[in-house]
C-alpha atoms as a PDB file:
ATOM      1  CA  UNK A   1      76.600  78.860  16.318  1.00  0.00           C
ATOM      2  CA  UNK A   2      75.671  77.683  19.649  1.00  0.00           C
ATOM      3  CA  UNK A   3      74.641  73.875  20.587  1.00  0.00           C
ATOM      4  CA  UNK A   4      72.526  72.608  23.240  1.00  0.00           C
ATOM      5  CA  UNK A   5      72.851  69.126  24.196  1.00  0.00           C
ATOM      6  CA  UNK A   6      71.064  66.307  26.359  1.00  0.00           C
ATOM      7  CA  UNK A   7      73.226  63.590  28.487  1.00  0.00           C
ATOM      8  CA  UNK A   8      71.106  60.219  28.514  1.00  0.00           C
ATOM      9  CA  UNK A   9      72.891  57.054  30.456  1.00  0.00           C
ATOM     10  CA  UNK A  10      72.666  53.870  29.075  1.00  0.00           C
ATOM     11  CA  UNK A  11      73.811  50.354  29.427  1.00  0.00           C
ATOM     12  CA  UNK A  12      75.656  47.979  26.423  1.00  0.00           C
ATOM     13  CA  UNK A  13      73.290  45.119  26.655  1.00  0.00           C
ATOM     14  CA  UNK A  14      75.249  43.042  24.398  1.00  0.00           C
ATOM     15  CA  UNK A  15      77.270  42.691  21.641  1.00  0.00           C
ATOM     16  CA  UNK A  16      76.884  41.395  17.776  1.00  0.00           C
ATOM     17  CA  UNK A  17      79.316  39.969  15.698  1.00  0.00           C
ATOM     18  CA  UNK A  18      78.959  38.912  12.602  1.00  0.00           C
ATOM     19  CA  UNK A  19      80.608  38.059   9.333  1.00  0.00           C
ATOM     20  CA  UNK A  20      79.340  40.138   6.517  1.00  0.00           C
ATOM     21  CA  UNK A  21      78.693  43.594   8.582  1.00  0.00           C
ATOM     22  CA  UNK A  22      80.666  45.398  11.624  1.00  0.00           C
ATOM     23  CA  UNK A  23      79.690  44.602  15.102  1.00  0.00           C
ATOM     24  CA  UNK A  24      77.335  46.366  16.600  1.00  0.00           C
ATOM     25  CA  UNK A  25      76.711  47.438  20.219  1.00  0.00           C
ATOM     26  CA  UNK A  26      73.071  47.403  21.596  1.00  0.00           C
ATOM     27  CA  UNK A  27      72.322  49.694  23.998  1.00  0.00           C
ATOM     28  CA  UNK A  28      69.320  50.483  26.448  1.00  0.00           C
ATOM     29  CA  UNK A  29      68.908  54.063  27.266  1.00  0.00           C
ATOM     30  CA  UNK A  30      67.073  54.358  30.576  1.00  0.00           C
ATOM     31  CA  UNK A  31      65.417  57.315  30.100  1.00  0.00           C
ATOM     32  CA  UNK A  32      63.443  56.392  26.827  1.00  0.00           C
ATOM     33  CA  UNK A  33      60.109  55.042  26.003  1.00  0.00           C
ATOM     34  CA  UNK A  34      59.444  51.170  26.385  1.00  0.00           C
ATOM     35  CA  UNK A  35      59.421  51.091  22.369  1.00  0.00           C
ATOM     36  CA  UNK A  36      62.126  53.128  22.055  1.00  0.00           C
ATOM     37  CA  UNK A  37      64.504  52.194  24.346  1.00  0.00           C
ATOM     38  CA  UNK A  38      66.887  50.180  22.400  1.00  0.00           C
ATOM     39  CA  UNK A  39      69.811  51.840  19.623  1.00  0.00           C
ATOM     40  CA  UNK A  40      72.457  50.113  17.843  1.00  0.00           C
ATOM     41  CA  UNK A  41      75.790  51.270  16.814  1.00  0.00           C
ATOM     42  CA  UNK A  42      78.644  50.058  15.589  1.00  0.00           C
ATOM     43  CA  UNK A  43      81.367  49.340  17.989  1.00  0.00           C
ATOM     44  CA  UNK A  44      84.349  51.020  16.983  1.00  0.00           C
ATOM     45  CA  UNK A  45      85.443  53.767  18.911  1.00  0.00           C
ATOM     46  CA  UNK A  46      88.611  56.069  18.316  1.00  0.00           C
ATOM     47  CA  UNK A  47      90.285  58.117  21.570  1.00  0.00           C
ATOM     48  CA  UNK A  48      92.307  61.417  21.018  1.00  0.00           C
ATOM     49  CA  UNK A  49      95.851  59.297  20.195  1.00  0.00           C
ATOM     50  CA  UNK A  50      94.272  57.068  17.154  1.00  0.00           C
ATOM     51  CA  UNK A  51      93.578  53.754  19.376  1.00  0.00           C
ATOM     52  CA  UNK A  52      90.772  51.801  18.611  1.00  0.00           C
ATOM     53  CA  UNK A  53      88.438  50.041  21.404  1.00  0.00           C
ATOM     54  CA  UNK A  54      85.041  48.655  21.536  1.00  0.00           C
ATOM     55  CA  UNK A  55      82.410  48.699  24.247  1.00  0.00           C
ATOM     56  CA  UNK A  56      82.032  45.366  26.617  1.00  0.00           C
ATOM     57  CA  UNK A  57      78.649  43.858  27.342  1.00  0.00           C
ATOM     58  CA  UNK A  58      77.380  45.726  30.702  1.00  0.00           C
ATOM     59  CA  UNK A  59      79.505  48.839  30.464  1.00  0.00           C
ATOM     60  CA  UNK A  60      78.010  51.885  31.372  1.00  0.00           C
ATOM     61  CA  UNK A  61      77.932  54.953  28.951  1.00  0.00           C
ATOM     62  CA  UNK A  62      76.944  58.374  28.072  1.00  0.00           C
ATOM     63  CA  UNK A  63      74.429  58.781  25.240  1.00  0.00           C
ATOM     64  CA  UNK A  64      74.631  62.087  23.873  1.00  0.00           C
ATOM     65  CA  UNK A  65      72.411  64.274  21.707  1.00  0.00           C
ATOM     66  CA  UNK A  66      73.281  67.283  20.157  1.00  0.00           C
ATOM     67  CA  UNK A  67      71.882  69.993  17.854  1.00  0.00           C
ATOM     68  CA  UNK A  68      72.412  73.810  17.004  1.00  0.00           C
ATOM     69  CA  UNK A  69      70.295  76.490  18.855  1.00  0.00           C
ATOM     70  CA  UNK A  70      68.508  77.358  15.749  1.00  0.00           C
ATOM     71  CA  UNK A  71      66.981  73.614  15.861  1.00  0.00           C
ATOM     72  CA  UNK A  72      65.609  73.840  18.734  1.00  0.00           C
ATOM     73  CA  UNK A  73      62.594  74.913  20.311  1.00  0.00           C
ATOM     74  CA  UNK A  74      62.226  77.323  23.050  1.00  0.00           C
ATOM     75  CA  UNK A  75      59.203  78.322  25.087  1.00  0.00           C
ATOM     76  CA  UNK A  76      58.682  81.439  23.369  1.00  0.00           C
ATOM     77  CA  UNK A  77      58.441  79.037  20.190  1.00  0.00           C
ATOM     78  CA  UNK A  78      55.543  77.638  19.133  1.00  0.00           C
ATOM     79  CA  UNK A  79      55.500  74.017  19.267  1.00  0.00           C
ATOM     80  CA  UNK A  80      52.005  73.167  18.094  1.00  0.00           C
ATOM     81  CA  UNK A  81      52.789  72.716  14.581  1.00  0.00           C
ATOM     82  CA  UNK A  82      56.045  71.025  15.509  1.00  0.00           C
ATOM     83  CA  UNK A  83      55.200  67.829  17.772  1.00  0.00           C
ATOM     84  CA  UNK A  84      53.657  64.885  18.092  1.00  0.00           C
ATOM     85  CA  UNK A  85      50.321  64.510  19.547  1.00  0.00           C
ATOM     86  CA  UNK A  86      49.406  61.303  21.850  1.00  0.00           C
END
């Protein structure tokens, strides 16, 4: 099955350490709402070879969502029963 996906940028705004949990990386995507702008994750990150890294307060990065086709709505869908009103 197929995915689609959506590229958001975002900036680490900092980083939190603590004792009794992992740290965590805040970051601010740009392109969401005022109130729901902010996600935190923790801040362990693998590459291809195994090595571990975290991300640095400031850094730049790619926020990526991604679903398969069949959870998505197209405009040949009906989205009234399906979103949000304002």
């Amino acid at each position: 099955m197929s995915k689609k996906r959506k590229q958001l940028r975002g900036t680490v705004e900092k980083v939190i350490k603590s004792d009794h949990s992992p740290e965590m990386a805040q970051i601010t995507i740009h392109e969401a709402e005022d109130l729901y702008r902010e996600i935190r994750v923790d801040n362990e990150f693998t590459d291809g070879d195994g090595t571990k890294a975290g991300l640095k307060q400031g850094a730049e990065v790619d926020v990526i969502v991604e679903a398969d086709s069949d959870a998505m709505l197209t405009p040949t869908t009906s989205r009234t029963s399906n979103v949000e009103k304002r």
